[in-house]
C-alpha atoms as a PDB file:
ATOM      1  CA  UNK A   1     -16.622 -23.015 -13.074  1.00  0.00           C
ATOM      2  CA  UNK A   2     -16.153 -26.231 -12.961  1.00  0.00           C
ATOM      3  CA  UNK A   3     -13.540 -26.630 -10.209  1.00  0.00           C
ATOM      4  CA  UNK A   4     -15.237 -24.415  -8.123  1.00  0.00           C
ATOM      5  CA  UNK A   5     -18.738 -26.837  -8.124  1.00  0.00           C
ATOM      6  CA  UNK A   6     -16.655 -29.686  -8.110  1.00  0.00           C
ATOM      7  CA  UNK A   7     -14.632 -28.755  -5.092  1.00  0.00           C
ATOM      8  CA  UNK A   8     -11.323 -29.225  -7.111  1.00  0.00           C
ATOM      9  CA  UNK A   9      -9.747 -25.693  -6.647  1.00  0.00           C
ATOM     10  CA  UNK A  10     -10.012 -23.557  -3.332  1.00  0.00           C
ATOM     11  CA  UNK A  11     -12.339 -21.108  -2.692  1.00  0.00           C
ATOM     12  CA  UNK A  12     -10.945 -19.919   0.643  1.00  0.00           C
ATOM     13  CA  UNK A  13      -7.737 -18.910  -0.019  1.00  0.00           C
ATOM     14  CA  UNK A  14      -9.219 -15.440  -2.252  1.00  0.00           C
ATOM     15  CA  UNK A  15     -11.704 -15.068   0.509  1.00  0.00           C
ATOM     16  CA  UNK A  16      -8.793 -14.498   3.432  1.00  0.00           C
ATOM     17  CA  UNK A  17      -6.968 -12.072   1.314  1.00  0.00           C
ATOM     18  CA  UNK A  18     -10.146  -9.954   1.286  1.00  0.00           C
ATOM     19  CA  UNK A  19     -10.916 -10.673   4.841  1.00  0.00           C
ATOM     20  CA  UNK A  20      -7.174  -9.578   5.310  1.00  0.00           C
ATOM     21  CA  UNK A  21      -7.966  -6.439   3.988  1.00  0.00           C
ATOM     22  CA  UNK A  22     -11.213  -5.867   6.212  1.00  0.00           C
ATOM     23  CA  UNK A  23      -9.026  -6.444   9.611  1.00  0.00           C
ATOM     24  CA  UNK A  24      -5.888  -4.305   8.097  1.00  0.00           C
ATOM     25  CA  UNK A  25      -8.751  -1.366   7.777  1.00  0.00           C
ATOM     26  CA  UNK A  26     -10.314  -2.353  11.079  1.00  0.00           C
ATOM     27  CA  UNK A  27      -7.005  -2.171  12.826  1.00  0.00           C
ATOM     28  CA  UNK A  28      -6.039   1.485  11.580  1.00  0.00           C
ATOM     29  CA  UNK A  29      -9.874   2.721  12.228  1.00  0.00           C
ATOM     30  CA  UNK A  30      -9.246   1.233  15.469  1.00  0.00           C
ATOM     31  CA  UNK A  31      -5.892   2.459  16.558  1.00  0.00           C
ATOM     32  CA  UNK A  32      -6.781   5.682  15.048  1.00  0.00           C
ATOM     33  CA  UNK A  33      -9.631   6.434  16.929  1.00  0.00           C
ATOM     34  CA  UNK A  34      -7.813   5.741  20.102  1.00  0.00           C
ATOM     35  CA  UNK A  35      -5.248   8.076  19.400  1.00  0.00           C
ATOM     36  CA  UNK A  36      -7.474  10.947  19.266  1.00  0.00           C
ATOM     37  CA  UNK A  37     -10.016   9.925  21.269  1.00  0.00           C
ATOM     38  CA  UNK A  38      -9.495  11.301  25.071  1.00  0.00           C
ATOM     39  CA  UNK A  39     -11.745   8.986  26.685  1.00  0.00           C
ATOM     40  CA  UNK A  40      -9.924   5.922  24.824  1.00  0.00           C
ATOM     41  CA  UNK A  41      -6.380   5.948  26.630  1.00  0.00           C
ATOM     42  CA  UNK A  42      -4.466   8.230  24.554  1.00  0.00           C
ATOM     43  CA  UNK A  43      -2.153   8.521  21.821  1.00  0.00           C
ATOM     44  CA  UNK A  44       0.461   5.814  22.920  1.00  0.00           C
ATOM     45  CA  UNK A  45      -2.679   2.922  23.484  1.00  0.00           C
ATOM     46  CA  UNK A  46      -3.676   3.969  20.319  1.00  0.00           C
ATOM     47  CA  UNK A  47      -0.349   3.472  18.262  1.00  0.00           C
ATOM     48  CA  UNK A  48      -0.276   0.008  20.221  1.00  0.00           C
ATOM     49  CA  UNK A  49      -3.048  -1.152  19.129  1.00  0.00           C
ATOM     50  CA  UNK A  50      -2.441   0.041  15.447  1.00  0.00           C
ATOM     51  CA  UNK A  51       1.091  -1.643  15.367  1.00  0.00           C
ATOM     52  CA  UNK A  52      -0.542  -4.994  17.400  1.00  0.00           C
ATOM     53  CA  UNK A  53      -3.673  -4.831  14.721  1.00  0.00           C
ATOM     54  CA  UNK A  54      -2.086  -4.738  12.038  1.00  0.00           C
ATOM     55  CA  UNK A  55       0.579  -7.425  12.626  1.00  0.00           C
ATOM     56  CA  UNK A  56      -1.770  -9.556  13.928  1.00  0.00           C
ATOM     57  CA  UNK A  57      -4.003  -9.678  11.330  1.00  0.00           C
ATOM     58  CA  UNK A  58      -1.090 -10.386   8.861  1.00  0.00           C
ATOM     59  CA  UNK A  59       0.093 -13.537  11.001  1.00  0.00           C
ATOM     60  CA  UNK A  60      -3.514 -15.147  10.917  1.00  0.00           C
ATOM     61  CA  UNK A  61      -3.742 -15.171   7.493  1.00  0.00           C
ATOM     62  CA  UNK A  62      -0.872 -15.705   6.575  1.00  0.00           C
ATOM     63  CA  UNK A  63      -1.171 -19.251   8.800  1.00  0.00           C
ATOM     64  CA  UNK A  64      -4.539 -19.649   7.164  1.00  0.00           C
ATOM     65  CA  UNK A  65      -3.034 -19.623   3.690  1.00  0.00           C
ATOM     66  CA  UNK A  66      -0.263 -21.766   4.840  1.00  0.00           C
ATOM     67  CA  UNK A  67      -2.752 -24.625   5.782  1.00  0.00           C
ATOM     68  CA  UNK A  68      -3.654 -24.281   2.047  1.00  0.00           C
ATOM     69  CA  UNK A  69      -0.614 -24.421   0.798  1.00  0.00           C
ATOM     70  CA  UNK A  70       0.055 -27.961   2.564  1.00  0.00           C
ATOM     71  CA  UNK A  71      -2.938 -29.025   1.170  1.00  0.00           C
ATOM     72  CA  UNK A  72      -2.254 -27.942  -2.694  1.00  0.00           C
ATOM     73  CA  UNK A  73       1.362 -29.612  -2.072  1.00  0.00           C
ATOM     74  CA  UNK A  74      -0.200 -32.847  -0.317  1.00  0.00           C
ATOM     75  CA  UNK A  75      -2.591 -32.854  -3.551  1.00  0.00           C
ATOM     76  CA  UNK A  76       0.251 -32.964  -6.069  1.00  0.00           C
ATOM     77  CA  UNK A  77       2.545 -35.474  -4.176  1.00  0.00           C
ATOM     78  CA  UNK A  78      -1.249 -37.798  -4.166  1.00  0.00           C
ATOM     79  CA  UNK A  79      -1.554 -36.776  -7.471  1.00  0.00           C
ATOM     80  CA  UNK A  80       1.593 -38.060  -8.660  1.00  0.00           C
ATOM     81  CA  UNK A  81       1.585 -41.140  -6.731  1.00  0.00           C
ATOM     82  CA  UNK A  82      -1.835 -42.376  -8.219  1.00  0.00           C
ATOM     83  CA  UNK A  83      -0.107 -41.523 -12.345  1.00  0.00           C
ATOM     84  CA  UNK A  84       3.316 -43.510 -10.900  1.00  0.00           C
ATOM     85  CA  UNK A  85       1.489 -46.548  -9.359  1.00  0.00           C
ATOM     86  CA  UNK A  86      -0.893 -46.901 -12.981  1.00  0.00           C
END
């Protein structure tokens, strides 16, 4: 509990796999409600954007996790730098 008040351990990074999950299920509603909707553009539109959905909300997380992956390595190599310069 500590870390977390403390701002020593990340917060975000379990937050975007759960926002991950909310797109990925936004993205299928989406794409199949166009498929079967005949107002919507059709089946094809529909399988487009359930394909474009889905991908797309893996690569934006997936960069948002990588930014806090640089910072948990840029911590350590700080980290050890301060214990090797004591």
């Amino acid at each position: 509990m500590k870390d977390l008040f403390f701002f020593d351990s990340m917060l975000t990074p379990k937050i975007i796999t759960f926002v991950y999950w909310l797109m990925l299920l936004a993205a299928v509603a989406s794409g199949v409600t166009t498929m079967f909707n005949a107002y919507s553009g059709g089946f094809i539109s529909g399988l487009g954007i359930l394909i474009a959905g889905v991908i797309g909300a893996r690569i934006w997380c997936e960069l948002l996790i990588v930014l806090f992956k640089i910072h948990e390595n840029l911590k350590k190599i700080a980290d050890r730098n301060e214990t090797s310069e004591l």
